[in-house]
Protein backbone atom coordinates (compact mmCIF):
# COMPACT_ATOMS: atom_id res chain seq x y z
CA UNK A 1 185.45 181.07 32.63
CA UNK A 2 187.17 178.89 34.96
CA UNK A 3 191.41 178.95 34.71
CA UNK A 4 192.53 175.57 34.33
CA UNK A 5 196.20 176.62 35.25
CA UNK A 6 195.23 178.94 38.18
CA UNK A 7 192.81 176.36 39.42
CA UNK A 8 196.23 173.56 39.40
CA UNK A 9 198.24 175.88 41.04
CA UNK A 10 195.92 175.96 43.75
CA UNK A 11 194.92 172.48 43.64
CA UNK A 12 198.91 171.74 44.39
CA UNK A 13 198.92 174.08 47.22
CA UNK A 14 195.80 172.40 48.87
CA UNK A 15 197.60 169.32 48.38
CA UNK A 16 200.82 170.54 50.48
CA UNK A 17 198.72 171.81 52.59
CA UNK A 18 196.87 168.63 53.47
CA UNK A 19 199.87 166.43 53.64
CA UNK A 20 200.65 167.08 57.09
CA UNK A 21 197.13 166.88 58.23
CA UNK A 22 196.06 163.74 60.20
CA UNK A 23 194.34 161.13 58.46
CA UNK A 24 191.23 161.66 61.39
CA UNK A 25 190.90 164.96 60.69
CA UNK A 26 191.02 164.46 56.54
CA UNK A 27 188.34 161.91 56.99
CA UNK A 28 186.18 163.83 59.71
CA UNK A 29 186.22 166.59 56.91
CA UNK A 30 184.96 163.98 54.33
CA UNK A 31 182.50 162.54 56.63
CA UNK A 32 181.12 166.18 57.14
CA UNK A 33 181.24 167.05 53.51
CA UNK A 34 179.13 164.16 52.56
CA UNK A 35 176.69 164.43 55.21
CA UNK A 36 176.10 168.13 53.82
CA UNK A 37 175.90 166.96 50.23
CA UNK A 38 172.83 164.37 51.65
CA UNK A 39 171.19 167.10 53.97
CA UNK A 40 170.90 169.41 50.94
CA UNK A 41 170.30 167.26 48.49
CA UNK A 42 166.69 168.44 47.35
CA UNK A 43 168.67 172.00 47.06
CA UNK A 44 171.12 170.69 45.07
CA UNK A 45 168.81 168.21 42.65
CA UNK A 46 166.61 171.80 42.06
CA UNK A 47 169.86 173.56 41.07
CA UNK A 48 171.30 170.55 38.57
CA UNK A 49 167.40 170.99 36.98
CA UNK A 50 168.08 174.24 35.73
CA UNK A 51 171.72 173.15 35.02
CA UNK A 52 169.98 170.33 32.96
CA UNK A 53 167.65 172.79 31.49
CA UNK A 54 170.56 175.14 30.27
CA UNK A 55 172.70 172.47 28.57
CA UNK A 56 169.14 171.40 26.66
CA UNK A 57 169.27 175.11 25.72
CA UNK A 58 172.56 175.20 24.54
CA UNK A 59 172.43 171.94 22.47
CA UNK A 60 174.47 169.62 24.47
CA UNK A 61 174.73 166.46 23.94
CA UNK A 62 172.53 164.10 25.97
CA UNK A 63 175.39 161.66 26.86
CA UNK A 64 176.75 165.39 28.55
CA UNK A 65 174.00 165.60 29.92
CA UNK A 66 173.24 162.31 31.30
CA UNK A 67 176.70 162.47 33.22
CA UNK A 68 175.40 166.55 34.27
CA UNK A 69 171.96 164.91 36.04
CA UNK A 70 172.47 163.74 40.05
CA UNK A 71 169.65 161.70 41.42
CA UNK A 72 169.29 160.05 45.18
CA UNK A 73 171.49 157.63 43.86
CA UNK A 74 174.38 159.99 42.74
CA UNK A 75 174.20 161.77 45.77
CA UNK A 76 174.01 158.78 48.49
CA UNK A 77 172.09 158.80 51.66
């Protein structure tokens, strides 16, 4: 189970981290990140399936669901 608390602790010491770091190299990282997200998508569409499948399983409810599923258009190109 994920710790909210330990997970804002670090969140705020990413965020002091980054403040120094130039806006090029921020968005260089984005630009990199997305392109990733887009070159793996069919990887990550086959993982959200069985994410989908499991929240079926468990009895979640479909408007959870709906916002679980990525398509092409979730993802971008």
């Amino acid at each position: 189970m994920i710790d909210l608390n330990e997970l804002g602790i670090k969140a705020k010491a990413a965020a002091a981290a980054l403040a120094d770091t130039p806006e090029s190299v921020i968005n260089n990282a984005l630009i990199r990140a997305a392109n990733a997200l887009v070159d793996n998508r069919e990887e990550i569409k086959a993982a959200n399936a069985e994410d989908i499948e499991n929240a079926k399983r468990k009895g979640l409810s479909a408007a959870f669901i709906d916002r679980l599923a990525l398509t092409d258009k979730v993802i971008g190109s």
